[in-house]
C-alpha atoms as a PDB file:
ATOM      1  CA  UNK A   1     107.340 -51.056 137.570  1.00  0.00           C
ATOM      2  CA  UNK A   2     107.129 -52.473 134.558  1.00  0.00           C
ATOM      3  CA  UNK A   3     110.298 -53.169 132.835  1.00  0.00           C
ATOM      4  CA  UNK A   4     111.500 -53.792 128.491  1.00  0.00           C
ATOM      5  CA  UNK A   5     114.293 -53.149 126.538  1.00  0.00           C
ATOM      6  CA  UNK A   6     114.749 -49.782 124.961  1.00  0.00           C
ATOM      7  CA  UNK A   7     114.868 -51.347 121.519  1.00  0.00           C
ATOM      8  CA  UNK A   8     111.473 -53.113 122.246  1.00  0.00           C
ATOM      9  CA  UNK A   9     109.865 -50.030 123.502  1.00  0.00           C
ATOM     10  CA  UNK A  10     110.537 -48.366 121.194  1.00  0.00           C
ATOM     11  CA  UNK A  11     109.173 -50.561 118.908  1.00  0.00           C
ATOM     12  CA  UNK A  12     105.847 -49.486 120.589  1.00  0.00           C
ATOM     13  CA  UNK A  13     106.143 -46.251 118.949  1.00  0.00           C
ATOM     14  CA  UNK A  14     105.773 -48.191 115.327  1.00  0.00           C
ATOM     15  CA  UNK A  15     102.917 -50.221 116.425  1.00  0.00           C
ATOM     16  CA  UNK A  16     100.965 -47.534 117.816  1.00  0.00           C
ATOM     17  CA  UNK A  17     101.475 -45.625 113.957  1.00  0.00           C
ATOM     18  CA  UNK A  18      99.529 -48.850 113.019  1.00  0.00           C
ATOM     19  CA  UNK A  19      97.085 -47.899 115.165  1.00  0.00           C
ATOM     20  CA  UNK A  20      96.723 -44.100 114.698  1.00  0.00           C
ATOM     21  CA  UNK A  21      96.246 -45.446 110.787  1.00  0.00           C
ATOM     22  CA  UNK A  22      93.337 -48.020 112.058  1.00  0.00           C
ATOM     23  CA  UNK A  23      91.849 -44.974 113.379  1.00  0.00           C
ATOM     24  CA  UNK A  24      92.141 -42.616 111.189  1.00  0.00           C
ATOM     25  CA  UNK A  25      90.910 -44.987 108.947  1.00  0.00           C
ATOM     26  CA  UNK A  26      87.805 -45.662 111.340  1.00  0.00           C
ATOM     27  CA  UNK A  27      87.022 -42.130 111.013  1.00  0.00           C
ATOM     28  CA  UNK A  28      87.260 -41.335 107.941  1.00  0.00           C
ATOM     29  CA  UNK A  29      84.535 -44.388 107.111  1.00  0.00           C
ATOM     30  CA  UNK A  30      82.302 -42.824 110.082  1.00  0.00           C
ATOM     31  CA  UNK A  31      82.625 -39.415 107.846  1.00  0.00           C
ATOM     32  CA  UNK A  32      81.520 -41.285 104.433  1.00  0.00           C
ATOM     33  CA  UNK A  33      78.735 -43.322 106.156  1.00  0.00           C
ATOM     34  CA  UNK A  34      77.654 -40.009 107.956  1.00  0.00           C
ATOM     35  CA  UNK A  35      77.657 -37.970 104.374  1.00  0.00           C
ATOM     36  CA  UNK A  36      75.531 -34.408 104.889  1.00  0.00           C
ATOM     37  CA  UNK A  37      74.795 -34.709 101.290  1.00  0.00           C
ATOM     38  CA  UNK A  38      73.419 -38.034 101.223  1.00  0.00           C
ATOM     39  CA  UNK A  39      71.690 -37.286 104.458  1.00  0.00           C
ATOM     40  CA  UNK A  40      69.956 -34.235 102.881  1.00  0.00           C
ATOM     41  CA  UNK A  41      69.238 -35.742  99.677  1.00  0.00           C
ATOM     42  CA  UNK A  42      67.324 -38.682 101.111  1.00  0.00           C
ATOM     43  CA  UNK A  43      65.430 -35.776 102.901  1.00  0.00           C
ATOM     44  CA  UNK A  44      64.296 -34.616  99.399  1.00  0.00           C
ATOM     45  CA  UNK A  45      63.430 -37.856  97.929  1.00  0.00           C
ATOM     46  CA  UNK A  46      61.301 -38.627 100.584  1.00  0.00           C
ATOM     47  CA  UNK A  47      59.656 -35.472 100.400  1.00  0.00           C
ATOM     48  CA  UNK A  48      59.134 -36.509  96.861  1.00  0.00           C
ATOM     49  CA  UNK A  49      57.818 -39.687  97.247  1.00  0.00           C
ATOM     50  CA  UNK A  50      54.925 -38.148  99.723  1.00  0.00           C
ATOM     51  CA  UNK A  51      54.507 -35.949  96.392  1.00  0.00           C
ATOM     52  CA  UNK A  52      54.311 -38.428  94.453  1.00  0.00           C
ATOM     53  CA  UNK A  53      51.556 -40.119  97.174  1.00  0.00           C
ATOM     54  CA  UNK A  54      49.616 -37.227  96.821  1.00  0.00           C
ATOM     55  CA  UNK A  55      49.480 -36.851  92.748  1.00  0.00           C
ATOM     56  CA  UNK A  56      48.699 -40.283  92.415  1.00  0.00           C
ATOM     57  CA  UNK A  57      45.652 -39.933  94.672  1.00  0.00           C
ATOM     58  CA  UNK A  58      44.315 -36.828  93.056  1.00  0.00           C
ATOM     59  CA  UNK A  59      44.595 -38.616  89.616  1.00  0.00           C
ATOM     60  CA  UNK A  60      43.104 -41.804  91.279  1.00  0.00           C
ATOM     61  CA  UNK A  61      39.906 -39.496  92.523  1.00  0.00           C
ATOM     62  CA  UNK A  62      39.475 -37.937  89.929  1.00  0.00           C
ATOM     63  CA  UNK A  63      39.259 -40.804  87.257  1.00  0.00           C
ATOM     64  CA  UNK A  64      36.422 -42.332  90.039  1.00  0.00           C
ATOM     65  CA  UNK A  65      34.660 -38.466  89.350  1.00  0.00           C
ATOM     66  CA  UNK A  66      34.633 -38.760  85.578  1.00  0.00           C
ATOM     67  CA  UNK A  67      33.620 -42.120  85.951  1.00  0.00           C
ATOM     68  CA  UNK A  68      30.651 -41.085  87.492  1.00  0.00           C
ATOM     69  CA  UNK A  69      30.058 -37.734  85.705  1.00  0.00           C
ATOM     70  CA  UNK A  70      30.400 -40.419  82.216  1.00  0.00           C
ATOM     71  CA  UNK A  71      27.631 -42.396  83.998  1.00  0.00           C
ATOM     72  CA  UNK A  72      25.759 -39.492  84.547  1.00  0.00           C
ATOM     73  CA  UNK A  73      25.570 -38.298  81.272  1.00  0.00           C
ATOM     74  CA  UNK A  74      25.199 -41.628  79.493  1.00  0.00           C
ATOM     75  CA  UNK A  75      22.099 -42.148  81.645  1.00  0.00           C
ATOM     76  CA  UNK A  76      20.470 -39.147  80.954  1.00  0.00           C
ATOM     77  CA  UNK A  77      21.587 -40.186  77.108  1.00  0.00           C
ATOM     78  CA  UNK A  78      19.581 -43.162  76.913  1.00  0.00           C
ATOM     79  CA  UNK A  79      16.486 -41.612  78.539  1.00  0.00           C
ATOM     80  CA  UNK A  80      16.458 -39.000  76.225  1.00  0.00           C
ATOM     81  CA  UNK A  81      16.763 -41.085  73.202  1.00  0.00           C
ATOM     82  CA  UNK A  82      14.178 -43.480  74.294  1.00  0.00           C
ATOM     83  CA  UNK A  83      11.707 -39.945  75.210  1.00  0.00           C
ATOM     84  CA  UNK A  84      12.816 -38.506  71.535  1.00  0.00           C
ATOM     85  CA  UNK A  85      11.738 -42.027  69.966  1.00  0.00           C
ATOM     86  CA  UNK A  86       8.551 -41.723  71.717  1.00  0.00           C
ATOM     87  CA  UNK A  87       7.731 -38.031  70.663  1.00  0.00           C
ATOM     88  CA  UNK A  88       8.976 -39.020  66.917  1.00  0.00           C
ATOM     89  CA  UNK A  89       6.781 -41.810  66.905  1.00  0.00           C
ATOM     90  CA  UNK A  90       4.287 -39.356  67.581  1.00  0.00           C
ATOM     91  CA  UNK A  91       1.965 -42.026  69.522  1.00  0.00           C
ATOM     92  CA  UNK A  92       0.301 -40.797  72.148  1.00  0.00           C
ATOM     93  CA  UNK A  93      -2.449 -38.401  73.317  1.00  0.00           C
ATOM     94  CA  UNK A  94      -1.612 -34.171  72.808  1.00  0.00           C
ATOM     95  CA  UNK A  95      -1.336 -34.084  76.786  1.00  0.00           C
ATOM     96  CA  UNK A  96       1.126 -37.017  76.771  1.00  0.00           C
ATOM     97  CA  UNK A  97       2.726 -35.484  73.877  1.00  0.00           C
ATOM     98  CA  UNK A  98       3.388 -32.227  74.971  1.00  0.00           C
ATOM     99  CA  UNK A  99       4.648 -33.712  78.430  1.00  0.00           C
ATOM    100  CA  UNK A 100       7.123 -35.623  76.933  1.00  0.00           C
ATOM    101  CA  UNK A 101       8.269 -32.482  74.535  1.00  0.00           C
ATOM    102  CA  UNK A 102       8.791 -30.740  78.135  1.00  0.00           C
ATOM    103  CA  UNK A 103      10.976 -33.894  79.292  1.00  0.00           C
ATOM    104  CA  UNK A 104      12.564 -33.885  76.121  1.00  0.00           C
ATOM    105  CA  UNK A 105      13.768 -30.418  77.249  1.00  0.00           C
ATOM    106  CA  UNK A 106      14.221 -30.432  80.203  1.00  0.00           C
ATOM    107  CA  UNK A 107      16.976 -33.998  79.614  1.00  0.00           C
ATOM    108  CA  UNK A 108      18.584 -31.797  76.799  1.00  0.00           C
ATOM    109  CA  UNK A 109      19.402 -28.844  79.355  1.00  0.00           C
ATOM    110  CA  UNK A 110      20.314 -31.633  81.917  1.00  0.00           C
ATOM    111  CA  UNK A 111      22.700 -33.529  79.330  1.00  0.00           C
ATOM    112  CA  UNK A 112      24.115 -30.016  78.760  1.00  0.00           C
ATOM    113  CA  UNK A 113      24.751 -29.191  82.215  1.00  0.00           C
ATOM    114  CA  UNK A 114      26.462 -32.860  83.183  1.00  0.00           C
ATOM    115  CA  UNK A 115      28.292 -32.403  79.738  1.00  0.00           C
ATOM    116  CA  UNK A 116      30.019 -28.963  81.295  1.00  0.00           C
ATOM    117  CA  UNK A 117      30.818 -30.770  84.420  1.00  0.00           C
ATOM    118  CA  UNK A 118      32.435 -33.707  83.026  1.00  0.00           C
ATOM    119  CA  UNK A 119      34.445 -31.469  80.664  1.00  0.00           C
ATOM    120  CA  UNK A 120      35.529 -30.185  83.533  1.00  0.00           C
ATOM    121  CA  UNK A 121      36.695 -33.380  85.308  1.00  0.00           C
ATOM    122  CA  UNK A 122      38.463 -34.486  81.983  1.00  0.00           C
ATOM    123  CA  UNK A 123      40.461 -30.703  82.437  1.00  0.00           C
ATOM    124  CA  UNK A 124      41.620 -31.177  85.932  1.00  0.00           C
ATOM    125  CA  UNK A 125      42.199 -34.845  85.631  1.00  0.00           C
ATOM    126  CA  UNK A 126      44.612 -33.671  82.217  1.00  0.00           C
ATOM    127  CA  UNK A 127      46.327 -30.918  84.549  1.00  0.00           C
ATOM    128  CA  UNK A 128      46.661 -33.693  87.576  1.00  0.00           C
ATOM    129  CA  UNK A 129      48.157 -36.022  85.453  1.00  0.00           C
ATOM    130  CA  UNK A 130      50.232 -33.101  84.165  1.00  0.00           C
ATOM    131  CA  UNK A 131      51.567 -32.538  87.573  1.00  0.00           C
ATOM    132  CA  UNK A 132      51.802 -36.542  88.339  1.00  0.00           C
ATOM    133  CA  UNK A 133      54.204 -36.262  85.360  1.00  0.00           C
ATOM    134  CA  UNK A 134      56.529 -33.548  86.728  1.00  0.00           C
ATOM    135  CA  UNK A 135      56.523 -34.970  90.506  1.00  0.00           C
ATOM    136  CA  UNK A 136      57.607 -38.817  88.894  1.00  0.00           C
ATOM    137  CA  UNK A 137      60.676 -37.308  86.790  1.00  0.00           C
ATOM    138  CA  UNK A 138      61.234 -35.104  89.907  1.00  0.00           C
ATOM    139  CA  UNK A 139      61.301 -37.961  91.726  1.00  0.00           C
ATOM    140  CA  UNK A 140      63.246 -40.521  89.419  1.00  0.00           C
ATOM    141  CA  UNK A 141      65.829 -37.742  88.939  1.00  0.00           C
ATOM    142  CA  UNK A 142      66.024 -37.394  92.792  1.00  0.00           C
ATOM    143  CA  UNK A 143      66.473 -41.452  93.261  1.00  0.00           C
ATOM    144  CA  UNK A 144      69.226 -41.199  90.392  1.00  0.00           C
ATOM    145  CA  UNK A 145      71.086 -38.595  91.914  1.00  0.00           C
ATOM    146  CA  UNK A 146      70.779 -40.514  95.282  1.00  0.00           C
ATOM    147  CA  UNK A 147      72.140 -43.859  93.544  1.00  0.00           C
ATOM    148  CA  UNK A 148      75.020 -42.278  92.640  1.00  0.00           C
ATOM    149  CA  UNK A 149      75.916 -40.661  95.473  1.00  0.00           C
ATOM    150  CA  UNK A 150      75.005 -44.145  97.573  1.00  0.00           C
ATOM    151  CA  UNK A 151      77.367 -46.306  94.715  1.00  0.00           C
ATOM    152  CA  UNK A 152      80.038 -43.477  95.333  1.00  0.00           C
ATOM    153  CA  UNK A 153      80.175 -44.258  99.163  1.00  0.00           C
ATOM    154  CA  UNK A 154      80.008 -47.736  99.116  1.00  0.00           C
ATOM    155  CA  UNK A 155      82.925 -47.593  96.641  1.00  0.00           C
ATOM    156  CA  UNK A 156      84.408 -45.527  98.978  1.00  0.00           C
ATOM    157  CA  UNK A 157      83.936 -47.798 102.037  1.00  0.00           C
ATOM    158  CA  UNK A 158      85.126 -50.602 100.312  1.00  0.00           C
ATOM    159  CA  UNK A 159      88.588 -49.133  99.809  1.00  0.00           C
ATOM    160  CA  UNK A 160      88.472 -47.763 103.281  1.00  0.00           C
ATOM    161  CA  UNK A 161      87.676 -51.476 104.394  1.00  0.00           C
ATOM    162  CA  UNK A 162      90.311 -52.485 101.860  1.00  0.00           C
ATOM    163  CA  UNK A 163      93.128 -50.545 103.560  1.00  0.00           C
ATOM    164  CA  UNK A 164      91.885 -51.178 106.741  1.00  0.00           C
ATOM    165  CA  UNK A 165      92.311 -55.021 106.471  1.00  0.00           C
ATOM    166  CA  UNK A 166      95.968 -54.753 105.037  1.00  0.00           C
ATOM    167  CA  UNK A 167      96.869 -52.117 107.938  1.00  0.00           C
ATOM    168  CA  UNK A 168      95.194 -54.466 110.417  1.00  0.00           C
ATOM    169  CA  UNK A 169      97.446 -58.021 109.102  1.00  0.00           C
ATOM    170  CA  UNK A 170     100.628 -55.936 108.719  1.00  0.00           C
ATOM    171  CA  UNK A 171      99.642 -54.622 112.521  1.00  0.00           C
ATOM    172  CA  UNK A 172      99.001 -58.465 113.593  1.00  0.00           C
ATOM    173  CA  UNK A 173     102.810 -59.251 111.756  1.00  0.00           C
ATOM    174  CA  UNK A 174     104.440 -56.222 113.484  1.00  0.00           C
ATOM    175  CA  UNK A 175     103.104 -57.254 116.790  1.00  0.00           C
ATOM    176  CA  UNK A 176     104.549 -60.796 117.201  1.00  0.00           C
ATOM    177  CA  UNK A 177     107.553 -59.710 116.753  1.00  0.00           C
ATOM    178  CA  UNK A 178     107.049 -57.462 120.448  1.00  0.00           C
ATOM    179  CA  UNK A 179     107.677 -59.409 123.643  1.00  0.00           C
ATOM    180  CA  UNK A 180     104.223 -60.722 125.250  1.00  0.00           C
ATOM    181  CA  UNK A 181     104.033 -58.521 128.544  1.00  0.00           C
ATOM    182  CA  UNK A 182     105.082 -55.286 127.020  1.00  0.00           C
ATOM    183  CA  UNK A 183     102.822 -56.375 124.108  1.00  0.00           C
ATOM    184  CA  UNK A 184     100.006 -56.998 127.186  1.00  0.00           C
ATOM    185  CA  UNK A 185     100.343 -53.455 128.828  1.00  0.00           C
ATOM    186  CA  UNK A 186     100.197 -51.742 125.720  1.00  0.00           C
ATOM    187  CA  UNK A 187      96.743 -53.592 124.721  1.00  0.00           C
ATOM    188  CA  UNK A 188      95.254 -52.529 127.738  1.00  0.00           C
ATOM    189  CA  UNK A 189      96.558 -49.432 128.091  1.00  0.00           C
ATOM    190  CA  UNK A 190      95.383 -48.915 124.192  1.00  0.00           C
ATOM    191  CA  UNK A 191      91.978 -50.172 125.193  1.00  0.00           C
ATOM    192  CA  UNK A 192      91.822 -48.119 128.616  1.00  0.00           C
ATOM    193  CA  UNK A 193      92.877 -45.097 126.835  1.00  0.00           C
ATOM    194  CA  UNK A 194      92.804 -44.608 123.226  1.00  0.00           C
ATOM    195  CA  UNK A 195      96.298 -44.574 122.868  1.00  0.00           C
ATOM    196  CA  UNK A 196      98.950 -46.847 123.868  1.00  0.00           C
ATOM    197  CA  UNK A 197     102.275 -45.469 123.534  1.00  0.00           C
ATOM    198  CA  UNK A 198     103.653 -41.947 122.873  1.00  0.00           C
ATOM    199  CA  UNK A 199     107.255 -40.496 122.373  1.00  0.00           C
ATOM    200  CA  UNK A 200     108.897 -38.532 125.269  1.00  0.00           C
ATOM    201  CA  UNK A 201     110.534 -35.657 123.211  1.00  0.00           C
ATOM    202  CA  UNK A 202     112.610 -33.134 124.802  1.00  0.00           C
ATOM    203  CA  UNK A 203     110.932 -33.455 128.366  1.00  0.00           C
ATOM    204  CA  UNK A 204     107.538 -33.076 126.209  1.00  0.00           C
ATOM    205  CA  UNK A 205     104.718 -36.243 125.982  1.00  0.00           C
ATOM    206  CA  UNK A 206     103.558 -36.465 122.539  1.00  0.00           C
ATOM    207  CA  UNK A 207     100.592 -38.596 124.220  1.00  0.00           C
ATOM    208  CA  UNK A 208      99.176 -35.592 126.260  1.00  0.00           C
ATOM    209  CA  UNK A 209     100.895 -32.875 124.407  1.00  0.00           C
ATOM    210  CA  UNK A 210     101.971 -31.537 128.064  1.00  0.00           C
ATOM    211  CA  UNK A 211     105.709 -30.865 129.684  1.00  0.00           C
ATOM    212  CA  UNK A 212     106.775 -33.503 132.565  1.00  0.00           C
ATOM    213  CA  UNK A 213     107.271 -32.177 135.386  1.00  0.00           C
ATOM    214  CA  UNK A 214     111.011 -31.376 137.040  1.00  0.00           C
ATOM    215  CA  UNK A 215     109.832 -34.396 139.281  1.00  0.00           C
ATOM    216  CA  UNK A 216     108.899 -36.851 136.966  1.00  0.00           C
ATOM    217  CA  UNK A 217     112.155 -35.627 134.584  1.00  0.00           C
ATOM    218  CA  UNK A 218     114.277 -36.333 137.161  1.00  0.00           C
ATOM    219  CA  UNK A 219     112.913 -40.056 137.933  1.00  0.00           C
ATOM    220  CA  UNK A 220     113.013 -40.965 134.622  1.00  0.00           C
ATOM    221  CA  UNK A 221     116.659 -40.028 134.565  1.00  0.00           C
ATOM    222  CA  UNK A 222     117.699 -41.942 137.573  1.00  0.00           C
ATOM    223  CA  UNK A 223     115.795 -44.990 135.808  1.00  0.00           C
ATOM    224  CA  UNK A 224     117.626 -47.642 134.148  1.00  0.00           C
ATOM    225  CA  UNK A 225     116.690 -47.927 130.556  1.00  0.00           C
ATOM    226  CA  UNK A 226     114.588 -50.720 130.798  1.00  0.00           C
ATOM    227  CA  UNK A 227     111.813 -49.294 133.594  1.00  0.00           C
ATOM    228  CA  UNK A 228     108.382 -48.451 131.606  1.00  0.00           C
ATOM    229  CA  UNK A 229     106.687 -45.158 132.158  1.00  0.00           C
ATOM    230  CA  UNK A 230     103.785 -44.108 131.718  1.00  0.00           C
ATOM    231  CA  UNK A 231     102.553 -40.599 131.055  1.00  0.00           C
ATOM    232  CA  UNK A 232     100.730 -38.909 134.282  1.00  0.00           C
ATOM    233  CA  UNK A 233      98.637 -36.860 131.927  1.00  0.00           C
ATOM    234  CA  UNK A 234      97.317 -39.060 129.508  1.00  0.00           C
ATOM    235  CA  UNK A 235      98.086 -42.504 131.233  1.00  0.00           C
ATOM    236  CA  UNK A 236      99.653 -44.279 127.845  1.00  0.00           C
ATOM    237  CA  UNK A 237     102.852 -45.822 127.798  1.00  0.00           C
ATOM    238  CA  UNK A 238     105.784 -43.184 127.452  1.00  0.00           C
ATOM    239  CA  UNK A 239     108.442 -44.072 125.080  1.00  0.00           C
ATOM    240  CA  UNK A 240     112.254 -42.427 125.998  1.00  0.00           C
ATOM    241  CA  UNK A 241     113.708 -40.798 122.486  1.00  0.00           C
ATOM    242  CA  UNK A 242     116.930 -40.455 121.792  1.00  0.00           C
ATOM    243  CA  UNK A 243     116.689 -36.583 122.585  1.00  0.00           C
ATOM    244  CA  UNK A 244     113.766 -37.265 125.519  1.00  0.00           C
ATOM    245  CA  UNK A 245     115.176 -34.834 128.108  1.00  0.00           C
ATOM    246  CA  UNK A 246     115.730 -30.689 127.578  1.00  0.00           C
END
C-alpha cells in the first residue's frame, strides 16, 4: 500500500479542484464549438447558397434566350427592310412584285410574332432577376448573421482558452509543491479514471458518490494515517477528512 502524509494528501484534494476546473472548462469549449444555433444556421445558408445557384442559372439561361430571340428578330429586320426597299423601288416584273408584297407580309407577321416572344423573355428574365435579388440579400443577411454568431464563439473560445492556460500554470505551480510518488499515483489514477482524488466524508466517497462499506470503514480505521486508499467504487485516490468516518 501506498503510503503519504495526511497533510500531502490532502493536498490532492486542491489539485484535483484544478482539475475539475480544466474540465469544466474543456466542456464548456466542446458546448461553444458544438453551438445548435450555429449548426442550424449554417444549414440555412447553405440552403441559400444552392438558391442562389439556382437564380443565377435561370438569369444566366435566360439572357442566352433573349439573346437569341434579339437575333431572331433583328434577322427577320434586315430581310424585311431589304424586301420593303425592293417593293419601294418598285423594280421588277407585277409577278415578282406581288411576290415580294406577300413576303413583305408574311416577315411583318413573323417580326410580330418573334417581337411577342422576346417581350416575353425580357418579362421573365426582369422577374428572375427580381428573385436573384431577394435570394442574394437573403443570402448576405444569412452570412451576416452567421459572422456574428462565428466572431461571438471564437471570442468566446479565446477566453475559455484564456482561463484554461492560467488554470493549467497555476495547476503546474500547485503540483511541485506535492511529493513525486503520491504526485505519480494520482496522474495515473487521473488518467485511468477521470478523477484522481476524492474526499472521504462521513463514511461517504465524494469520488463515487457511494457509502464504504462496514469492511472497508473499519480498515481504514485500523490504518495509520499515512496508508493511501483508494475508493473500491470509483478506483480514485480517497482522501481521509477531518470528519471521514460516521
Amino acid at each position: 500500500m501506498a503510503k503519504a502524509a495526511p497533510e500531502e494528501q490532502l493536498r490532492l484534494l486542491e489539485l484535483q479542484a484544478y482539475d475539475s476546473k480544466l474540465n469544466t472548462l474543456r466542456r464548456q469549449a466542446d458546448t461553444v464549438r458544438s453551438s445548435p444555433e450555429i449548426a442550424a444556421l449554417q444549414t440555412r445558408v447553405g440552403s441559400a447558397d444552392g438558391e442562389l445557384v439556382l437564380a443565377n442559372t435561370a438569369v444566366r439561361d435566360l439572357e442566352r434566350e433573349l439573346t437569341r430571340a434579339e437575333d431572331d428578330v433583328q434577322s427577320v429586320v434586315v430581310r424585311l427592310e431589304r424586301d420593303e426597299k425592293r417593293l419601294n423601288s418598285g423594280q421588277g416584273t407585277s409577278k415578282e412584285l406581288t411576290a415580294l408584297q406577300s413576303e413583305v407580309a408574311s416577315l411583318s407577321r413573323r417580326r410580330s410574332d418573334l417581337e411577342d416572344i422576346e417581350l416575353d423573355v425580357m418579362e421573365r428574365m426582369e422577374a428572375a432577376r427580381s428573385a436573384l435579388e431577394t435570394v442574394q440579400q437573403r443570402t448576405e443577411a444569412l452570412r451576416t448573421e452567421l459572422s456574428a454568431l462565428e466572431a461571438a464563439r471564437d471570442a468566446a473560445l479565446d477566453e475559455l482558452e484564456r482561463q484554461r492556460a492560467l488554470v493549467q500554470q497555476e495547476r503546474l505551480e500547485f503540483s511541485q509543491g506535492i511529493e513525486p510518488s503520491l504526485l505519480a499515483l494520482y496522474e495515473k489514477t487521473l488518467a485511468k479514471r477521470g478523477v484522481g482524488a476524492a474526499r472521504l466524508f462521513h463514511g461517504r466517497s465524494e469520488g463515487s458518490g457511494m457509502e464504504l462499506s462496514p469492511g472497508d470503514l473499519a480498515e481504514i480505521a485500523k490504518a495509520e494515517p499515512d496508508a493511501v486508499f483508494m475508493c473500491p467504487d470509483s478506483g480514485c485516490i480517497l482522501v481521509r477528512s477531518a470528519d471521514w468516518g460516521h
